[in-house]
C-alpha atoms as a PDB file:
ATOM      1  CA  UNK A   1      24.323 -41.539 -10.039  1.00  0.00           C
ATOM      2  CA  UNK A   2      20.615 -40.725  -9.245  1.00  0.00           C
ATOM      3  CA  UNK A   3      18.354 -39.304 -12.370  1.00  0.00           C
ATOM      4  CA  UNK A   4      16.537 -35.885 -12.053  1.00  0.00           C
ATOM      5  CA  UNK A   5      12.720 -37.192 -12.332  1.00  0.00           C
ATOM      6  CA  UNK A   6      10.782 -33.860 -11.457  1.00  0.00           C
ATOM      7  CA  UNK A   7      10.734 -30.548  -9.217  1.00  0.00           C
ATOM      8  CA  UNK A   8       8.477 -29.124  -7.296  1.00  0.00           C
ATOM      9  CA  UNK A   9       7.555 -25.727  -6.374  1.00  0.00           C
ATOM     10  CA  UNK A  10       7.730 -25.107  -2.759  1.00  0.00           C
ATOM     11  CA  UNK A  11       4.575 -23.956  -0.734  1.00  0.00           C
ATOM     12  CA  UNK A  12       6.345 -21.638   1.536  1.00  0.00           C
ATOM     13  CA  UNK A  13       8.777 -19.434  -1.188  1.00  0.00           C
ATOM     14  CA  UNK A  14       8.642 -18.567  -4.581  1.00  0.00           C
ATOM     15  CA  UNK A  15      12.532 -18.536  -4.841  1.00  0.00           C
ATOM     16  CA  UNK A  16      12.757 -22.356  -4.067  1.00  0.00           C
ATOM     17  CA  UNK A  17      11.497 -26.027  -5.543  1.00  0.00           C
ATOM     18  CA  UNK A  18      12.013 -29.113  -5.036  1.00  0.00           C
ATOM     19  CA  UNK A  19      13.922 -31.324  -6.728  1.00  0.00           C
ATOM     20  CA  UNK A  20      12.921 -35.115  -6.639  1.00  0.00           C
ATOM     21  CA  UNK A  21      15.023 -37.881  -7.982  1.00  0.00           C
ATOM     22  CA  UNK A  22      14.566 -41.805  -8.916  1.00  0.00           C
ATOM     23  CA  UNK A  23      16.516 -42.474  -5.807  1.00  0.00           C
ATOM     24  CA  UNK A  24      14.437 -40.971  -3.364  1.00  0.00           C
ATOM     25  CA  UNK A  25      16.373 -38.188  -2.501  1.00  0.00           C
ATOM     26  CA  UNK A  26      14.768 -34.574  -2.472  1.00  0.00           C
ATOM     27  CA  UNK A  27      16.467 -31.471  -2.397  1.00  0.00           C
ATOM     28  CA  UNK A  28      15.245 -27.998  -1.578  1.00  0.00           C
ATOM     29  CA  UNK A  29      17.117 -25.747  -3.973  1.00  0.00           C
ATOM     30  CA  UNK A  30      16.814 -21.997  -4.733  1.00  0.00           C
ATOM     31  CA  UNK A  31      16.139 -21.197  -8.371  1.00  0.00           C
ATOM     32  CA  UNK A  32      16.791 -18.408 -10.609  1.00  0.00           C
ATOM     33  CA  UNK A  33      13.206 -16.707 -11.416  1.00  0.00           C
ATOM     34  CA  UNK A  34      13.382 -14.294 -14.253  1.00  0.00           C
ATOM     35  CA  UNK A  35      12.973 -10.918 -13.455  1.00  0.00           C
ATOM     36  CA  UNK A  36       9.501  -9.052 -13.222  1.00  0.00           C
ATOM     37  CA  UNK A  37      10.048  -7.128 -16.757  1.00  0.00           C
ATOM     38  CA  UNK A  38      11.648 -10.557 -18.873  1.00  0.00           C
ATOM     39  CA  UNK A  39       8.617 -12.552 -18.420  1.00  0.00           C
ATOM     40  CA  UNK A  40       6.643 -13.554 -21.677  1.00  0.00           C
ATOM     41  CA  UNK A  41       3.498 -12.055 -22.817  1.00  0.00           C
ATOM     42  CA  UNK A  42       0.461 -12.095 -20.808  1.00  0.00           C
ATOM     43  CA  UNK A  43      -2.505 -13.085 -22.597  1.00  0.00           C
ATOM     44  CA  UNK A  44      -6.250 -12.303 -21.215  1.00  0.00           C
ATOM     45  CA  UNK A  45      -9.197 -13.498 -22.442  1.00  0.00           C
ATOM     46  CA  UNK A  46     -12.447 -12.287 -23.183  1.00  0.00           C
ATOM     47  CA  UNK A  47     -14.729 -14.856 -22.342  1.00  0.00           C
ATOM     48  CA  UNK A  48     -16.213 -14.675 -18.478  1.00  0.00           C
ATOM     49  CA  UNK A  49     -18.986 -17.113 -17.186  1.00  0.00           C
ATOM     50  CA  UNK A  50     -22.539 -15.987 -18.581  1.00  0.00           C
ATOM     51  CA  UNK A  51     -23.293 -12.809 -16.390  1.00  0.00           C
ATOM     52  CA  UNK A  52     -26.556 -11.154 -16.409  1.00  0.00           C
ATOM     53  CA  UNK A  53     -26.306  -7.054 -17.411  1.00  0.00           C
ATOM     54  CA  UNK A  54     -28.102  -4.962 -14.683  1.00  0.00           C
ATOM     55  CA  UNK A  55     -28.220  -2.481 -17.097  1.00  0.00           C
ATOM     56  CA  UNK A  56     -30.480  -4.282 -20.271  1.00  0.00           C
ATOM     57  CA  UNK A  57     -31.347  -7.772 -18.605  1.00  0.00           C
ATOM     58  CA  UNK A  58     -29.483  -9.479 -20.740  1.00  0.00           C
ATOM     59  CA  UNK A  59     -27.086 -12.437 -20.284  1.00  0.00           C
ATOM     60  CA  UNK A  60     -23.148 -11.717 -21.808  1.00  0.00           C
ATOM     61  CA  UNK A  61     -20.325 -14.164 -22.089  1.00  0.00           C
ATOM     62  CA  UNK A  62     -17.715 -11.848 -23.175  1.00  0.00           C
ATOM     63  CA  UNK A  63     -16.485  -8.836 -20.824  1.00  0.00           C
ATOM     64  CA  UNK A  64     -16.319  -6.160 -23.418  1.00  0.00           C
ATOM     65  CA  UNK A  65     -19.904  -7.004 -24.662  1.00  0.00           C
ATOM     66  CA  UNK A  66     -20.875  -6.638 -20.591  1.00  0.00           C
ATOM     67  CA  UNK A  67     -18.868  -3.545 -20.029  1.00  0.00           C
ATOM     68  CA  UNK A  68     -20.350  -2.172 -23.054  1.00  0.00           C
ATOM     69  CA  UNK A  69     -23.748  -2.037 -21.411  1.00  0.00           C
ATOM     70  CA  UNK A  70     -22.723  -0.085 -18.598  1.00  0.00           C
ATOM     71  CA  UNK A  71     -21.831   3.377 -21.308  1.00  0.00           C
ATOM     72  CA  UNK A  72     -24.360   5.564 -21.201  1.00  0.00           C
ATOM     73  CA  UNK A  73     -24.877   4.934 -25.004  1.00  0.00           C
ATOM     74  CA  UNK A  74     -24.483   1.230 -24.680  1.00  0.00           C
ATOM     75  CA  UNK A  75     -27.859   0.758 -22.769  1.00  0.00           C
ATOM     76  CA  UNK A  76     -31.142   1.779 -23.101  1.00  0.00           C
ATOM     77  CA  UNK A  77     -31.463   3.940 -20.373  1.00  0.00           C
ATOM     78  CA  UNK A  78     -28.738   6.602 -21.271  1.00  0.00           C
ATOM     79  CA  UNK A  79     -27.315   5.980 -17.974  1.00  0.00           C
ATOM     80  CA  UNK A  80     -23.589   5.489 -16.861  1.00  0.00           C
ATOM     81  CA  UNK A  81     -23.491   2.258 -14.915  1.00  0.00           C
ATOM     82  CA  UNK A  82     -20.653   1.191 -12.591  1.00  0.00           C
ATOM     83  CA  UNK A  83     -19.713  -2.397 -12.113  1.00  0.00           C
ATOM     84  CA  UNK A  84     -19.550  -3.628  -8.446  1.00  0.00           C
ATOM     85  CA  UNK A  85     -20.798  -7.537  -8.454  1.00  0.00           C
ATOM     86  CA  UNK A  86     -23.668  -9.708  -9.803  1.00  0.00           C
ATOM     87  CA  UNK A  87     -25.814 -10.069  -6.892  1.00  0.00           C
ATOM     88  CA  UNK A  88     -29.715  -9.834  -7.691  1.00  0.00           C
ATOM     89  CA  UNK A  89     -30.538  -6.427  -6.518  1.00  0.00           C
ATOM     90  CA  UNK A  90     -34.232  -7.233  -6.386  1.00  0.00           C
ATOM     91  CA  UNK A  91     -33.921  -9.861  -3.597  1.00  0.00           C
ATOM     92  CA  UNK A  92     -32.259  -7.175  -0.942  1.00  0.00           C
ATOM     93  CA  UNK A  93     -34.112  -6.727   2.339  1.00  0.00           C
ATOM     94  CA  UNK A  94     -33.263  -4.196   4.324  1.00  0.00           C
ATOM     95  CA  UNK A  95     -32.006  -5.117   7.846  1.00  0.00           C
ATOM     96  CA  UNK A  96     -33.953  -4.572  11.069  1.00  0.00           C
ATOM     97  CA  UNK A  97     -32.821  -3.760  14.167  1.00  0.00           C
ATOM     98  CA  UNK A  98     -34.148  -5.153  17.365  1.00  0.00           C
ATOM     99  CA  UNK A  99     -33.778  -1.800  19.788  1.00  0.00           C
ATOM    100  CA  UNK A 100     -34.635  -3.845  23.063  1.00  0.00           C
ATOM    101  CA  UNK A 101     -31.954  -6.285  22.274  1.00  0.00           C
ATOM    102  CA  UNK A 102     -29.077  -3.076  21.136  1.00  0.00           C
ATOM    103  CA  UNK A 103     -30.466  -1.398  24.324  1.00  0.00           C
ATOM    104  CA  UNK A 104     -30.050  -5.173  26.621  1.00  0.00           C
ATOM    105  CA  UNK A 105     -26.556  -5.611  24.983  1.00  0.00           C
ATOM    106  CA  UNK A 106     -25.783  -1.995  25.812  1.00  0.00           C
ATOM    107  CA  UNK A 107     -26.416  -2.969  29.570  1.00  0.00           C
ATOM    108  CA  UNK A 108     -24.627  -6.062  29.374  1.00  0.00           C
ATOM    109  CA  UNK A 109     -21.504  -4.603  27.993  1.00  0.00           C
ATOM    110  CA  UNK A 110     -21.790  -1.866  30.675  1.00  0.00           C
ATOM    111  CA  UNK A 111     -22.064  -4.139  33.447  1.00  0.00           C
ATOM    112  CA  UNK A 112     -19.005  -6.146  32.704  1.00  0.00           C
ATOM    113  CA  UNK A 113     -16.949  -3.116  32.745  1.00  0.00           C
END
């Protein structure tokens, strides 16, 4: 009788592992997932990378401390900040369009119609 030695989760479905043994034999089995609302506690932390604040400069490890800078009374320019990424706002560039290459392309496209 072959020993259980580990299982697997499959890559292709959640509902199925696989189930290795010391004889070399694997299995693909279902198994019985509990269901959404019986699953333990979810615990989230508050530590994130070191972000810099766009709104005070500074540099926060914790994501309350960071989202606290984006209040209007948590910074000090009184302003009401949204959070949408980290990029470095000072090295944008606005794009420039070539128009004799849009207008060429323009002619190109035409002509393969």
């Amino acid at each position: 009788m072959a020993n259980l030695i580990r299982t697997e989760p499959s890559l292709f479905r959640d509902d199925e592992a696989w189930f290795i043994f010391d004889d070399g034999r694997q299995c693909l089995r279902k198994i019985d997932r509990p269901a959404e609302g019986n699953r333990g506690p979810v615990i989230m932390s508050d530590y994130i990378d070191p972000v810099q604040s766009q709104a005070d400069g500074k540099t926060y490890d914790s994501k309350s401390a960071l989202y606290r800078t984006y209040r209007a009374d948590g910074n000090p320019q009184g302003i009401a900040y949204e959070c949408v990424g980290n990029e470095n706002i000072t090295d944008f560039k606005r794009p420039t369009r070539d128009k004799a290459a849009a207008i060429s392309a323009i002619k190109r496209a035409l002509g393969d119609l």
